[in-house]
C-alpha atoms as a PDB file:
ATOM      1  CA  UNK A   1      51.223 102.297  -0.024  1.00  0.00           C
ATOM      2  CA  UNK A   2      52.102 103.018  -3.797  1.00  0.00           C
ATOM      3  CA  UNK A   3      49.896 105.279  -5.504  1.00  0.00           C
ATOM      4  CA  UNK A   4      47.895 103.394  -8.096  1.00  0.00           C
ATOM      5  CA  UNK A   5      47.235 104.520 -11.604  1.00  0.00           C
ATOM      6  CA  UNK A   6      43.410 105.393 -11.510  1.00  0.00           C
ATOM      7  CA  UNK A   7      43.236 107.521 -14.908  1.00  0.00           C
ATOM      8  CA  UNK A   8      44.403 104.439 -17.340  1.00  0.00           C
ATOM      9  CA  UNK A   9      41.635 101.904 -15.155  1.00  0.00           C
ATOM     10  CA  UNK A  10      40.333 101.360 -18.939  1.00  0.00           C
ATOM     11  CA  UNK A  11      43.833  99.737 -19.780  1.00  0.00           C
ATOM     12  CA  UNK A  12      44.342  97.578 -16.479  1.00  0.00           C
ATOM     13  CA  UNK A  13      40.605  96.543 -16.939  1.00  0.00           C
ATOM     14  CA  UNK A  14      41.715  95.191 -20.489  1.00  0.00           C
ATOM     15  CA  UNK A  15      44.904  93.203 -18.898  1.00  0.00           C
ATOM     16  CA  UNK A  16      43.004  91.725 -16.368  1.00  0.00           C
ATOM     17  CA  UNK A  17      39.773  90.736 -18.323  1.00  0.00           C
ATOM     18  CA  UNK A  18      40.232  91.281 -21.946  1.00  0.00           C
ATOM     19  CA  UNK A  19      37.954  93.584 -22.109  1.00  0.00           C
ATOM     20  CA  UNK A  20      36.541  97.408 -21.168  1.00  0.00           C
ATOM     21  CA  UNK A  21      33.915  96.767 -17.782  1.00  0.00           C
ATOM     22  CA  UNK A  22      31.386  99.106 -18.074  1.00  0.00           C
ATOM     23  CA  UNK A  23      31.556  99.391 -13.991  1.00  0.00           C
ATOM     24  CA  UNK A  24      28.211 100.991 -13.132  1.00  0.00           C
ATOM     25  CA  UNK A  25      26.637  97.393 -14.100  1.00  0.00           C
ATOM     26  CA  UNK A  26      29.115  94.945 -11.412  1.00  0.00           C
ATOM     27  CA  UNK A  27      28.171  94.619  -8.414  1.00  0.00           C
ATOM     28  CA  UNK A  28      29.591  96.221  -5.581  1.00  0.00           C
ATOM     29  CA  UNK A  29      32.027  97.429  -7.635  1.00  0.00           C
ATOM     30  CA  UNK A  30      34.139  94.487  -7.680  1.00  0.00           C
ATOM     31  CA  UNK A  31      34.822  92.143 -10.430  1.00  0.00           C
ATOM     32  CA  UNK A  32      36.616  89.293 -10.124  1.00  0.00           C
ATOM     33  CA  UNK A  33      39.142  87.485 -12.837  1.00  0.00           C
ATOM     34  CA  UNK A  34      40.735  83.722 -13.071  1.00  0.00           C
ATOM     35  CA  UNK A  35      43.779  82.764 -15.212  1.00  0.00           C
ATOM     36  CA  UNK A  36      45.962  85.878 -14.774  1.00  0.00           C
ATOM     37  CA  UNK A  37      49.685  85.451 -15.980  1.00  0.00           C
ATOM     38  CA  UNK A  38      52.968  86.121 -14.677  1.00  0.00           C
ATOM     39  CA  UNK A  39      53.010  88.203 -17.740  1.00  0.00           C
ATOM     40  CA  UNK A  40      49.584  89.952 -17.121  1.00  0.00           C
ATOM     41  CA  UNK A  41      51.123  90.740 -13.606  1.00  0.00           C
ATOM     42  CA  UNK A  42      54.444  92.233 -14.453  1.00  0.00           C
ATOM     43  CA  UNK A  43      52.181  94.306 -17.131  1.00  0.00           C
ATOM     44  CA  UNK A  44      50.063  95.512 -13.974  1.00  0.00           C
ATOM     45  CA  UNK A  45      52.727  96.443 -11.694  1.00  0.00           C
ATOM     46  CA  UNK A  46      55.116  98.300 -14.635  1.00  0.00           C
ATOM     47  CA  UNK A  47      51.936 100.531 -15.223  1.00  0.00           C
ATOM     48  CA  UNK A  48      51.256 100.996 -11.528  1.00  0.00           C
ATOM     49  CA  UNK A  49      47.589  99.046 -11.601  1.00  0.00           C
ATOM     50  CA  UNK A  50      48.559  97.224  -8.526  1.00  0.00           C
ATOM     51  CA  UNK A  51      50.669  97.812  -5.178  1.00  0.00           C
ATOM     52  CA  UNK A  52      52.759  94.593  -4.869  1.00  0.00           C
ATOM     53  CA  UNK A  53      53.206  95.224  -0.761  1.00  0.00           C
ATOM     54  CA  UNK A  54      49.014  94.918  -0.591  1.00  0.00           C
ATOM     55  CA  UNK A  55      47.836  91.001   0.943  1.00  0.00           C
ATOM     56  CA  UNK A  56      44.200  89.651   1.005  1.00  0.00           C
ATOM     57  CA  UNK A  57      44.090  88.790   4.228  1.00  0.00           C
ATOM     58  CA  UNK A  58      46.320  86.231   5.061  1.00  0.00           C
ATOM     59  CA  UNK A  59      47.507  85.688   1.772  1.00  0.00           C
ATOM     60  CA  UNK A  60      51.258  86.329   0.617  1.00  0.00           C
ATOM     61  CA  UNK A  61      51.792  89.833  -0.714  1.00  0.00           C
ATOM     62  CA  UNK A  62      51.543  90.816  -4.115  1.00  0.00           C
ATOM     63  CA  UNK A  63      54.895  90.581  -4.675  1.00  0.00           C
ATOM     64  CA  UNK A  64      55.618  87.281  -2.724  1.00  0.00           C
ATOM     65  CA  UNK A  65      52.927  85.730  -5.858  1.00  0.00           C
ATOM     66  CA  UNK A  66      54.812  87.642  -8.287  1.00  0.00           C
ATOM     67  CA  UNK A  67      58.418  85.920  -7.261  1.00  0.00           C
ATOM     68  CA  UNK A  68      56.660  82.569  -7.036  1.00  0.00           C
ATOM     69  CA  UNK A  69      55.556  83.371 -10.300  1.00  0.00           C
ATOM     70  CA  UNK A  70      58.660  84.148 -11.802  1.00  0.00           C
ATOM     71  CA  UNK A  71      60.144  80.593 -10.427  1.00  0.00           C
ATOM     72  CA  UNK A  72      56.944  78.709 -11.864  1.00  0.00           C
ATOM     73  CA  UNK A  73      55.262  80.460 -14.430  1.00  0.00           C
ATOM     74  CA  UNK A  74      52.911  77.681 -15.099  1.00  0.00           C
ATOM     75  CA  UNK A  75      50.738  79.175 -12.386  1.00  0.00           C
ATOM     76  CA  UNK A  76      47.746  81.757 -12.939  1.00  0.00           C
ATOM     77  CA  UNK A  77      46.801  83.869 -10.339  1.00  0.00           C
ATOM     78  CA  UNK A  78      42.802  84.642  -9.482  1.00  0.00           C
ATOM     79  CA  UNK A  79      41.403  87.757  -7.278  1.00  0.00           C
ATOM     80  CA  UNK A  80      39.353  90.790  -8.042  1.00  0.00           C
ATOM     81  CA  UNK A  81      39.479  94.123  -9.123  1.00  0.00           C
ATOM     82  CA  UNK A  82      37.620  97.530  -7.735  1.00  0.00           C
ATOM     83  CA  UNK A  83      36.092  99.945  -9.663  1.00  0.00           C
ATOM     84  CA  UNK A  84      38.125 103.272 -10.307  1.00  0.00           C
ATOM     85  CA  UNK A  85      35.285 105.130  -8.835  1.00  0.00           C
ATOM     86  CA  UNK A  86      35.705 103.208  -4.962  1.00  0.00           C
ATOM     87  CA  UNK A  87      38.084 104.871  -2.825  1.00  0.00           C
ATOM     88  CA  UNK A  88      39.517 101.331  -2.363  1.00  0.00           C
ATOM     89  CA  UNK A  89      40.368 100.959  -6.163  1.00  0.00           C
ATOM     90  CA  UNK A  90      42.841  98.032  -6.436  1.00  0.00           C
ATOM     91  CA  UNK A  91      43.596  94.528  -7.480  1.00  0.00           C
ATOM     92  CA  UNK A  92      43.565  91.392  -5.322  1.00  0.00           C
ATOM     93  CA  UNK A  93      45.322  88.597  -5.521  1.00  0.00           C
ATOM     94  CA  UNK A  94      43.371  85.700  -3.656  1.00  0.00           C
ATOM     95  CA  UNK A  95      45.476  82.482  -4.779  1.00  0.00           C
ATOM     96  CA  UNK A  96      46.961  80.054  -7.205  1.00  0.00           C
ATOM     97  CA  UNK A  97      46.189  77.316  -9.642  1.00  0.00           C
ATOM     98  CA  UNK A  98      47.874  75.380 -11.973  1.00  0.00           C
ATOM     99  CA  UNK A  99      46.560  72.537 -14.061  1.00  0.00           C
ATOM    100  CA  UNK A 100      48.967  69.798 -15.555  1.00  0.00           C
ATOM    101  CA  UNK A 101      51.926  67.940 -14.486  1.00  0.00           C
ATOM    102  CA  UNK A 102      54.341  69.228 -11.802  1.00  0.00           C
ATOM    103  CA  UNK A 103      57.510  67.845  -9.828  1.00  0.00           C
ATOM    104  CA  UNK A 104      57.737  67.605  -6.027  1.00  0.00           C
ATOM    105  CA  UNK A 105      60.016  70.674  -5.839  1.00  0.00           C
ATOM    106  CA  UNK A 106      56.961  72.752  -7.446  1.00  0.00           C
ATOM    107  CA  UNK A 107      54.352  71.116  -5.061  1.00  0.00           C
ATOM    108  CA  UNK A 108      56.631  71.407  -2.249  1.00  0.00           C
ATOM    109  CA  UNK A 109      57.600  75.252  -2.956  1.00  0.00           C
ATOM    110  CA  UNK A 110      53.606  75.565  -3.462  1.00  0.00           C
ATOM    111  CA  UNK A 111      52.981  74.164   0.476  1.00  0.00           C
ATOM    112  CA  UNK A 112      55.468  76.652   1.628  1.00  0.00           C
ATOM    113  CA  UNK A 113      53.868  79.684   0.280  1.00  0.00           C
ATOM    114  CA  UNK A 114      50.071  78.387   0.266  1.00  0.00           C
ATOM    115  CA  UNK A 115      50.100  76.994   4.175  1.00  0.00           C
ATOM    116  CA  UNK A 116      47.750  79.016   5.382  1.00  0.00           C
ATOM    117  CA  UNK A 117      45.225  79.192   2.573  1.00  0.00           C
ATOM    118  CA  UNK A 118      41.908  79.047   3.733  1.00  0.00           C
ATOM    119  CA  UNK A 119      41.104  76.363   0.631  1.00  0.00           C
ATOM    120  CA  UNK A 120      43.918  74.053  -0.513  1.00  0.00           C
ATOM    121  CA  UNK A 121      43.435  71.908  -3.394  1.00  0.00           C
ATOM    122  CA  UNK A 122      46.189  69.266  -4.338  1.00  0.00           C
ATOM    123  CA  UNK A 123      44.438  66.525  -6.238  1.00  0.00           C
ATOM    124  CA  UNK A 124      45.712  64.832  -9.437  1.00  0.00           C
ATOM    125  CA  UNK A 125      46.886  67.631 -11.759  1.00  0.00           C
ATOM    126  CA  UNK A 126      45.587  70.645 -10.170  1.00  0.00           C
ATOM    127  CA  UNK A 127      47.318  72.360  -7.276  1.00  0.00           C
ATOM    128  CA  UNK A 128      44.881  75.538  -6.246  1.00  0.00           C
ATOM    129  CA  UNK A 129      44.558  77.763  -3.524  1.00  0.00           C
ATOM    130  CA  UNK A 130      42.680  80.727  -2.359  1.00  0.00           C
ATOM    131  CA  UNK A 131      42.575  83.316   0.352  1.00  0.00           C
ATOM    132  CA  UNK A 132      39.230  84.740   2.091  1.00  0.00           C
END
């Protein structure tokens, strides 16, 4: 495991939400965040914020979203972050989403790396997943 950047947490918090968190007021410690961009994420892993070998679960790896990413960058990620003051201080990837119009390569690629998503949404315009 890469060693994460714990003394900059105010900047990652500001990539991944927009804002400071004033982490003594979430719950748990986690926080979690919608909408993040391939941009967001290669800004997270340049300033070591996130290990791109770490999986939720089942999920693909880090770095396995990032690549799919990279190919579609229509996509947003979701997950969660930890509070620099947990001994488990990292981010989380938990799935996918895109909303709009896609091709039947991008939906196809999309089953391939989403199969065993524990929710799998492919309705209309939206193609969404997410990882327990």
């Amino acid at each position: 495991m890469r060693r994460l950047n714990r003394r900059s947490f105010k900047t990652r918090d500001r990539i991944l939400f927009g804002e400071e968190v004033d982490w003594k007021k979430s719950i748990g410690g986690i926080r979690g965040f919608k909408g993040l961009t391939i941009e967001q994420l290669e800004e997270l892993e340049k300033a070591r914020f996130l290990d791109t070998s770490d999986r939720q679960n089942d999920a693909p790896s880090i770095k396995e979203f990032v690549m799919f990413m990279r190919k579609y960058p229509r996509f947003t990620a979701h997950g969660y972050a930890t509070s620099p003051h947990r001994k488990d201080y990292r981010v989380s990837l938990e799935g996918l989403e895109l909303r709009g119009e896609y091709d039947a390569g991008t939906k196809a690629d999309f089953l391939e790396l989403c199969r065993k998503a524990n929710d799998l949404i492919i309705e209309g315009n939206r193609l969404y997943c997410w990882y327990d």
